[in-house]
N, C-alpha and C. Protein backbone atom coordinates (compact mmCIF):
# COMPACT_ATOMS: atom_id res chain seq x y z
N UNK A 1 30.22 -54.14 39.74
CA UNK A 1 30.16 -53.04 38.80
C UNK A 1 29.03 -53.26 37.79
N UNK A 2 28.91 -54.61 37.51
CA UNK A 2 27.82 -54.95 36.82
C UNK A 2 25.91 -54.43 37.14
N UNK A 3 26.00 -53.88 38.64
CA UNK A 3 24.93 -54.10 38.83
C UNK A 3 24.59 -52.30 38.62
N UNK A 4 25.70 -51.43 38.74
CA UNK A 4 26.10 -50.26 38.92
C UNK A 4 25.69 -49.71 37.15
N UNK A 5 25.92 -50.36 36.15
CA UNK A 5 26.34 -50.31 35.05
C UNK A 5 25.05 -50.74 34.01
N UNK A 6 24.00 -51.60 35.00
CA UNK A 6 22.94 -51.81 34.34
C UNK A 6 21.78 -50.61 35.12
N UNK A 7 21.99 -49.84 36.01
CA UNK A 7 21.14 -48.92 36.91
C UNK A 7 21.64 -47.22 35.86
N UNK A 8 22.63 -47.50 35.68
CA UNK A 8 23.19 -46.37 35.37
C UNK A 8 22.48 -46.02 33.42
N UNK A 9 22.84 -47.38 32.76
CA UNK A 9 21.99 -47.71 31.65
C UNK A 9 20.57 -47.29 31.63
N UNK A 10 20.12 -48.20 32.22
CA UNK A 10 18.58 -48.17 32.31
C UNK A 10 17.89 -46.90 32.35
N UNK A 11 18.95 -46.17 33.15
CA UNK A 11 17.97 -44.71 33.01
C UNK A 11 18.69 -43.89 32.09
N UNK A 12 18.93 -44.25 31.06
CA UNK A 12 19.38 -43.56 30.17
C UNK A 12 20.13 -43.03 29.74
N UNK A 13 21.25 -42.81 30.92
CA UNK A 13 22.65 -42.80 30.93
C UNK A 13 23.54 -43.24 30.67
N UNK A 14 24.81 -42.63 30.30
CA UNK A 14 26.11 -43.27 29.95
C UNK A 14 26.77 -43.65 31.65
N UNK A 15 27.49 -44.93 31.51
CA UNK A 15 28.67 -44.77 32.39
C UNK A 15 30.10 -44.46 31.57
N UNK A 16 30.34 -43.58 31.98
CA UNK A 16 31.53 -43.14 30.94
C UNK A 16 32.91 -43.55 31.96
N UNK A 17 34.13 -43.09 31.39
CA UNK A 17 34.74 -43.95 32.61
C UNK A 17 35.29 -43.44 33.88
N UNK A 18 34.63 -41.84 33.67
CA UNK A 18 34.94 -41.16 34.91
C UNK A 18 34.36 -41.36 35.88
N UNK A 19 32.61 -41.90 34.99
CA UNK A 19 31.89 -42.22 36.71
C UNK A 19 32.43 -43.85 37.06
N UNK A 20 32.44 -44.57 35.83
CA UNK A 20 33.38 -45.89 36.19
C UNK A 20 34.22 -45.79 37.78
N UNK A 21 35.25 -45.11 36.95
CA UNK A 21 36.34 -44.66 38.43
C UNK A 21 36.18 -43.99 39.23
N UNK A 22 35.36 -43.23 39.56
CA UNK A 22 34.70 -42.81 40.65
C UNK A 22 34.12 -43.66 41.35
N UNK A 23 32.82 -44.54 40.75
CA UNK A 23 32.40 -45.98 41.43
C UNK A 23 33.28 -46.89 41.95
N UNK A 24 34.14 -47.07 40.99
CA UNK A 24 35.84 -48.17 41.72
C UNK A 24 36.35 -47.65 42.71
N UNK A 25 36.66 -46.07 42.34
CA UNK A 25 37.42 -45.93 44.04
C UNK A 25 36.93 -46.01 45.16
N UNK A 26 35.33 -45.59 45.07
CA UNK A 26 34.25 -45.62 46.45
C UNK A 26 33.96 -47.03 46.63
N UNK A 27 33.86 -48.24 46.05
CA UNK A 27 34.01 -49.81 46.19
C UNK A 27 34.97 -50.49 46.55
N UNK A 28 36.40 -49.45 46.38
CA UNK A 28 37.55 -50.18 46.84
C UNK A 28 37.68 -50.03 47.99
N UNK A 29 37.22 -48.73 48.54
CA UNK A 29 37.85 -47.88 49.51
C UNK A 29 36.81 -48.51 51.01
N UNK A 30 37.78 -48.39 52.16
CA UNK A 30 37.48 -48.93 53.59
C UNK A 30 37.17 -48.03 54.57
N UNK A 31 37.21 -46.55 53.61
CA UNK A 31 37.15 -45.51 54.80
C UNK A 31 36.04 -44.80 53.73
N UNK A 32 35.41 -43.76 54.40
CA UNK A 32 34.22 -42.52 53.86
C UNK A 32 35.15 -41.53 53.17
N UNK A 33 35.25 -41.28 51.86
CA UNK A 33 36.26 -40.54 51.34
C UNK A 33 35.50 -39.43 50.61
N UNK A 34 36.17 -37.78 51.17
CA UNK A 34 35.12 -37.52 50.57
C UNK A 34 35.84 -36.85 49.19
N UNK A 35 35.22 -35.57 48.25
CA UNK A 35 35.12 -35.54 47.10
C UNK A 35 37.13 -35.05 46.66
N UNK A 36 37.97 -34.47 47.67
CA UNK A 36 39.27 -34.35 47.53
C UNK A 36 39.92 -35.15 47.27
N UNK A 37 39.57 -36.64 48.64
CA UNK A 37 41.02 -37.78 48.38
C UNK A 37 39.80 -38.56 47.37
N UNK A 38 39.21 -38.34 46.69
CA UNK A 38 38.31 -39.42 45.35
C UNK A 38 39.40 -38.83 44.41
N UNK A 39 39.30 -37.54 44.43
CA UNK A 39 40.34 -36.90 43.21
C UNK A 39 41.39 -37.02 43.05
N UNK A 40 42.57 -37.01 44.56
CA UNK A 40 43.55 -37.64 44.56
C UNK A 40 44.12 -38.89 43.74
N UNK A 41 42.74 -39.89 44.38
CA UNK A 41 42.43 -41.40 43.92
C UNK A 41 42.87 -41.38 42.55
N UNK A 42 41.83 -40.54 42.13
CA UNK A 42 41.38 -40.81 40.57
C UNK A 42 42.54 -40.05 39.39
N UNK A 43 43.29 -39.37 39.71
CA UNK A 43 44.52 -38.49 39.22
C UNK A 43 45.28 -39.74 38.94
N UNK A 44 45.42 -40.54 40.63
CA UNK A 44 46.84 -41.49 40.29
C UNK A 44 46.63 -42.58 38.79
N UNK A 45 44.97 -42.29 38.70
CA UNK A 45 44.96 -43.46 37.83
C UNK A 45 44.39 -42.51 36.25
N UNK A 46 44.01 -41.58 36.83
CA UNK A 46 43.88 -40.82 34.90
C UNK A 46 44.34 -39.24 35.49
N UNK A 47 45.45 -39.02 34.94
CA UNK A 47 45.88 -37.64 35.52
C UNK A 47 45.37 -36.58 34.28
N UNK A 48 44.44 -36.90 33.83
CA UNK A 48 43.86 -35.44 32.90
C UNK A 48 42.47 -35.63 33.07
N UNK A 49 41.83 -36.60 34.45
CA UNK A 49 40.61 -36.08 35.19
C UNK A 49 40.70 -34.96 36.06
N UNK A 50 39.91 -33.93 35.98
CA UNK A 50 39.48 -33.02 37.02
C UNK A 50 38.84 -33.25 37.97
N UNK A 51 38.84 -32.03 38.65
CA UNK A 51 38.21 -31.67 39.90
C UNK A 51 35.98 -31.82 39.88
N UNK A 52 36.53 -30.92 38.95
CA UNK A 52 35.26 -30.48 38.30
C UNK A 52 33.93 -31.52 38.11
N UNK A 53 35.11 -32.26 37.30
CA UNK A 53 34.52 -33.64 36.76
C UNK A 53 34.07 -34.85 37.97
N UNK A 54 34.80 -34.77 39.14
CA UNK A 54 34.10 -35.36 40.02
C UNK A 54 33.47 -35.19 40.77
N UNK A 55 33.00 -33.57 40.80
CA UNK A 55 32.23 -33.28 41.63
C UNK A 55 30.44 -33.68 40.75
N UNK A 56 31.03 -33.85 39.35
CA UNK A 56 29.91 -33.67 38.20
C UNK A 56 29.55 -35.49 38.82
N UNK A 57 30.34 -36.03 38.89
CA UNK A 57 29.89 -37.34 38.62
C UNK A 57 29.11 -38.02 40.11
N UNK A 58 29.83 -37.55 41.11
CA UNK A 58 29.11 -37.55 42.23
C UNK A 58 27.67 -36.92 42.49
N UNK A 59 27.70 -36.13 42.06
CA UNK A 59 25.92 -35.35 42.11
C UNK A 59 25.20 -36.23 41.48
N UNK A 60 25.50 -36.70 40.21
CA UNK A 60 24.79 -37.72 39.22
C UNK A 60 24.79 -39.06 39.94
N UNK A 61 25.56 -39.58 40.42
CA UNK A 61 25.51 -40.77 41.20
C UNK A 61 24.41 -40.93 42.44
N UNK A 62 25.25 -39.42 43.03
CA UNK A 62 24.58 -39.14 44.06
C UNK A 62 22.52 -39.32 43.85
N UNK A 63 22.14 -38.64 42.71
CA UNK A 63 20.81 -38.37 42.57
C UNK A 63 19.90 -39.86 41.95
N UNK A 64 20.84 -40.27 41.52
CA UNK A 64 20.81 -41.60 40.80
C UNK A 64 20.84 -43.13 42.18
N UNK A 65 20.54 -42.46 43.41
CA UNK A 65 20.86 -43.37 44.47
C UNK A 65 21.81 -44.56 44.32
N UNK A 66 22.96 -44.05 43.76
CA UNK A 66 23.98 -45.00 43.76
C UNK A 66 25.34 -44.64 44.77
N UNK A 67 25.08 -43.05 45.09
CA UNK A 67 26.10 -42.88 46.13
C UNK A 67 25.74 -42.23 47.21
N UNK A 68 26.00 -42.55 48.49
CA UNK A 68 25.57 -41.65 49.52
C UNK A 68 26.37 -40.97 50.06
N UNK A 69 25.72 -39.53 50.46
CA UNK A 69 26.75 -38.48 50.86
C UNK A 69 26.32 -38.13 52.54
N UNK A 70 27.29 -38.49 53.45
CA UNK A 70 27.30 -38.02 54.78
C UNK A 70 28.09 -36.85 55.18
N UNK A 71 27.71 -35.93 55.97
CA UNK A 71 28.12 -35.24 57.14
C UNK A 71 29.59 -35.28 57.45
N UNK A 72 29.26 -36.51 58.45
CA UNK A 72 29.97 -36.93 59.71
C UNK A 72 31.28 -35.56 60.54
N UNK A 73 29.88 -35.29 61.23
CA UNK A 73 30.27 -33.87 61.75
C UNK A 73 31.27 -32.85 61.14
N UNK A 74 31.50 -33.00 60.25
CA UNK A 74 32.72 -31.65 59.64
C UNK A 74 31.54 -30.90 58.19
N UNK A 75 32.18 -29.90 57.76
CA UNK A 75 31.58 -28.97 57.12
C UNK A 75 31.18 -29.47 55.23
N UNK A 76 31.98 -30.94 54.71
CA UNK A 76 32.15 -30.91 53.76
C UNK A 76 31.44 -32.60 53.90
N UNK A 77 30.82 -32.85 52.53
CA UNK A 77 30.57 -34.04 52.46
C UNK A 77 31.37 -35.44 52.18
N UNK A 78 31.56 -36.69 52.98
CA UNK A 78 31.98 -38.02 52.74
C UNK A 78 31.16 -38.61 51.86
N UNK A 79 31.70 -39.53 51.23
CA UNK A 79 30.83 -40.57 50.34
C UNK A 79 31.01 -42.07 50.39
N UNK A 80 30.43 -42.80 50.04
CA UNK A 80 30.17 -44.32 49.91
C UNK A 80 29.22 -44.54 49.00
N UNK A 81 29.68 -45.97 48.14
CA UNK A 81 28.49 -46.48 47.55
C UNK A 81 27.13 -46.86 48.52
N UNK A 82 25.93 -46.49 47.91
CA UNK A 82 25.15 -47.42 48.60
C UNK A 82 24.81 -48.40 49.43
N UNK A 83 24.90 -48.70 50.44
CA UNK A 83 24.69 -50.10 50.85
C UNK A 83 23.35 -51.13 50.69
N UNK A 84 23.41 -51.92 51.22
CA UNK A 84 22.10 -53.08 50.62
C UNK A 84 21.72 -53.04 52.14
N UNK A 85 22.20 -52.64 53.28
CA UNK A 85 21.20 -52.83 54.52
C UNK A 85 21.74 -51.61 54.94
N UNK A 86 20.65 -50.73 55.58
CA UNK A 86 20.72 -49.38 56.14
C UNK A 86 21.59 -49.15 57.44
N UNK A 87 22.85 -48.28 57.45
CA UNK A 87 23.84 -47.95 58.50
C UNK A 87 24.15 -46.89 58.86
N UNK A 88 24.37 -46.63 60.15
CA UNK A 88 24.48 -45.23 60.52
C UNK A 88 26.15 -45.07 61.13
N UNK A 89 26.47 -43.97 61.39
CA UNK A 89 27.87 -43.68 62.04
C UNK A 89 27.91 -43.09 62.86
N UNK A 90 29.12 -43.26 63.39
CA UNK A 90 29.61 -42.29 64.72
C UNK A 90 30.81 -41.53 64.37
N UNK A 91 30.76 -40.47 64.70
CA UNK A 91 32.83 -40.16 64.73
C UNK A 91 32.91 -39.66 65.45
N UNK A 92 34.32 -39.60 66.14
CA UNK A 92 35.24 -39.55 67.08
C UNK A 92 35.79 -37.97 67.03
N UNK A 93 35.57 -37.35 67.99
CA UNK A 93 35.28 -36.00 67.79
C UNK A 93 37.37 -35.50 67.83
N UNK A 94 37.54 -36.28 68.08
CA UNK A 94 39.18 -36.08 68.44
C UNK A 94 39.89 -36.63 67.40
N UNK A 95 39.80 -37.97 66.55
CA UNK A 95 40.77 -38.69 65.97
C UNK A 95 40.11 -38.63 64.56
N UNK A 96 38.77 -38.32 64.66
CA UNK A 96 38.11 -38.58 63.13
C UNK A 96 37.94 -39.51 62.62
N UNK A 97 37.78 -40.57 63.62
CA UNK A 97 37.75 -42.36 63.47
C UNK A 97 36.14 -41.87 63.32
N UNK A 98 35.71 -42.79 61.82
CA UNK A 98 34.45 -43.36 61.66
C UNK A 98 34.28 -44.59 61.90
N UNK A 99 32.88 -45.26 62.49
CA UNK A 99 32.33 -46.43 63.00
C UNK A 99 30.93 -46.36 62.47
N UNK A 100 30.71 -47.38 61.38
CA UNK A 100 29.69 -47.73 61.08
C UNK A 100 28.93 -48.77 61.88
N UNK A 101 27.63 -48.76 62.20
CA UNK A 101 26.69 -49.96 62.78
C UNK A 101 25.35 -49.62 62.34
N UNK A 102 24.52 -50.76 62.59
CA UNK A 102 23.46 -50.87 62.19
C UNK A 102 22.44 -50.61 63.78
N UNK A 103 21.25 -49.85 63.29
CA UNK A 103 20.38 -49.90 64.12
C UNK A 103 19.01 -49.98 63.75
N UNK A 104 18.66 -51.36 63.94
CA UNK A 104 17.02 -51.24 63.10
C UNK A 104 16.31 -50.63 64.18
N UNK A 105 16.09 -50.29 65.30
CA UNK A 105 15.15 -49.44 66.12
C UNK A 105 14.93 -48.07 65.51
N UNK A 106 15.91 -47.49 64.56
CA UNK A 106 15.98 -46.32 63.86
C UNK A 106 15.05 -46.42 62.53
N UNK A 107 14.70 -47.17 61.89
CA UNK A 107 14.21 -47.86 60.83
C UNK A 107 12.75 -48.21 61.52
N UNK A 108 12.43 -48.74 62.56
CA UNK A 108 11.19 -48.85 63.30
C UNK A 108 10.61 -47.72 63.42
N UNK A 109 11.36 -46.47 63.84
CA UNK A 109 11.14 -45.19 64.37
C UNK A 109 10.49 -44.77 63.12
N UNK A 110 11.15 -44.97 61.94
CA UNK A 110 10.95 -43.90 61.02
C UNK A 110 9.52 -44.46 60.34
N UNK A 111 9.10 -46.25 60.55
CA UNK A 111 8.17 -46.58 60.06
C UNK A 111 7.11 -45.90 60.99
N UNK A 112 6.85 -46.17 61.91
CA UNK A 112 6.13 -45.60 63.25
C UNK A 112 5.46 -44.14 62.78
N UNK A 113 6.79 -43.79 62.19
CA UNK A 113 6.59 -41.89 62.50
C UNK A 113 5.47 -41.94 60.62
N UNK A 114 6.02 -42.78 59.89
CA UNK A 114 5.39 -42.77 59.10
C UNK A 114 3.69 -43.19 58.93
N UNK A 115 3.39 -43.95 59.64
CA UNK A 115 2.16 -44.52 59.86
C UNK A 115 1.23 -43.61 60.66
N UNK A 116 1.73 -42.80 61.54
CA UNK A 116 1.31 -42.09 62.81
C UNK A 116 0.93 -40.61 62.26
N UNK A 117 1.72 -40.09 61.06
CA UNK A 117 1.78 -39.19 61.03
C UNK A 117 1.64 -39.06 59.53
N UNK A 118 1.24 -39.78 58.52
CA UNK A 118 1.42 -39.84 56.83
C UNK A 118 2.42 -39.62 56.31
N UNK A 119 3.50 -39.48 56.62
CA UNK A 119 4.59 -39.18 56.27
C UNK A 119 5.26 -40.19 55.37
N UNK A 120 5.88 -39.60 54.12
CA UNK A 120 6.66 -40.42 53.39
C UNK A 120 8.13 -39.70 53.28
N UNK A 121 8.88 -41.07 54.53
CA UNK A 121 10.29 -40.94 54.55
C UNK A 121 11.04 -41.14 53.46
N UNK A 122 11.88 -40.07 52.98
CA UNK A 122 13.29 -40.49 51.66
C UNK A 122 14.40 -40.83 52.15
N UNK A 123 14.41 -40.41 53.51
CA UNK A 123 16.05 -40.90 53.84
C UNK A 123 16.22 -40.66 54.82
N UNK A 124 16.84 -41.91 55.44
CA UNK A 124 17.31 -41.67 57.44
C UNK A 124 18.28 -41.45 57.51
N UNK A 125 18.84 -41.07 58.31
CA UNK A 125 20.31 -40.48 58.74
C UNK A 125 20.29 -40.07 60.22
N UNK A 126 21.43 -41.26 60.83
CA UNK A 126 21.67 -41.06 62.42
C UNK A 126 23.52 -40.96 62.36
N UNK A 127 23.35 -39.61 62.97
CA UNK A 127 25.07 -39.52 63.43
C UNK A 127 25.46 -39.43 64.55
N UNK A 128 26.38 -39.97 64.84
CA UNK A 128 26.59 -39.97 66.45
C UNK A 128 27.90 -39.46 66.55
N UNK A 129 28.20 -38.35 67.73
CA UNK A 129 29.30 -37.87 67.79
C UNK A 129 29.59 -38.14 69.14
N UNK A 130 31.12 -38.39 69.50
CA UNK A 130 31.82 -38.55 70.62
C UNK A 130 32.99 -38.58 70.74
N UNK A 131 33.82 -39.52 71.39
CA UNK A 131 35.00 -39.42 71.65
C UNK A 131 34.92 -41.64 71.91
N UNK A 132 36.10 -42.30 70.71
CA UNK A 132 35.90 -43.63 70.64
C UNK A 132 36.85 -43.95 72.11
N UNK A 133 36.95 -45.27 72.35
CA UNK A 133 37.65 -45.77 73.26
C UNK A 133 38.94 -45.01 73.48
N UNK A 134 39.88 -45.43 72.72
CA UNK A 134 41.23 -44.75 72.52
C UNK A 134 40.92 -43.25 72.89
N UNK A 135 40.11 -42.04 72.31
CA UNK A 135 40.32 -40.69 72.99
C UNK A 135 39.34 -40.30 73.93
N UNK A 136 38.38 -41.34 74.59
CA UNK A 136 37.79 -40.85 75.23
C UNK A 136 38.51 -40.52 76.99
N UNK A 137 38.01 -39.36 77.46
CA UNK A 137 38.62 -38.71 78.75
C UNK A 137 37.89 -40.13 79.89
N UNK A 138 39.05 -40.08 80.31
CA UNK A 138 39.14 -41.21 81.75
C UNK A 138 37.98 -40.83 82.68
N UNK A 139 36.91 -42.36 82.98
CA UNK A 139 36.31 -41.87 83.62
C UNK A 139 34.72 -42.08 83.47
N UNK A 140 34.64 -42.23 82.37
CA UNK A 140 33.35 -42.10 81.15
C UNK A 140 32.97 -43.77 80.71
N UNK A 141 32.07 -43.80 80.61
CA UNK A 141 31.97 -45.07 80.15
C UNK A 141 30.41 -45.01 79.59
N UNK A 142 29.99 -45.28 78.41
CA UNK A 142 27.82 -45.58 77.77
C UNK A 142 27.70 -46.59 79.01
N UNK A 143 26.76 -46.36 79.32
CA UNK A 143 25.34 -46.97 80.45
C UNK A 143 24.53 -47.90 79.79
């Protein structure tokens, strides 16, 4: 939190303790949660935080590259803190199981595309959609 708290400072900002707990629940948490069960989260522990208020604190985080907001194929955004080495996901088109992994060939690509082409990349993003072990149809197997 310390490192969260001097980024958040530095640029001039307060951490007040809504984005506090917003940061705690996305650090505690083992799954991509997106801005509903944060609120859930954050009720059990200050029940006169809003809705409102976390959508406020996530954008600010969000812009502040302290939180990242994914996809993962449905209509509404997931979140996570930041990570320190770049990861992409898959989900499971049936169970809604997320699987994070790393792929530096994706990170090669994007340097490549950058050099080749002048391009200055802000942000990669690889999603992979399927069906995991458990729901995939009999039969199927990656090559």
């Amino acid at each position: 939190m310390d490192e969260y708290t001097e980024q958040i400072r530095s640029s001039g900002r307060r951490l007040t303790r809504q984005r506090k707990l917003v940061l705690e629940i996305l650090e505690a948490s083992q799954e991509h949660l997106d801005a509903d069960m944060i609120y859930d989260r954050a009720r059990a522990r200050d029940p006169n935080i809003g809705l409102a208020t976390i959508y406020r604190s996530l954008g600010l985080l969000k812009e502040m590259g302290l939180v990242q907001e994914h996809r993962l194929g449905e209509n509404h955004g997931h979140f996570e803190t930041t990570q320190s080495t770049p990861h992409h996901h898959f989900t499971c088109l049936k169970c809604g199981r997320v699987v994070e992994f790393e792929a530096p060939q994706v990170m090669d690509a994007a340097r490549t595309l950058c050099k080749s082409e002048g391009l200055q990349v802000t942000e990669v993003h690889l999603h992979l959609s399927g069906y995991c072990a458990s729901c995939r149809e009999d039969g199927f197997a990656c090559e």
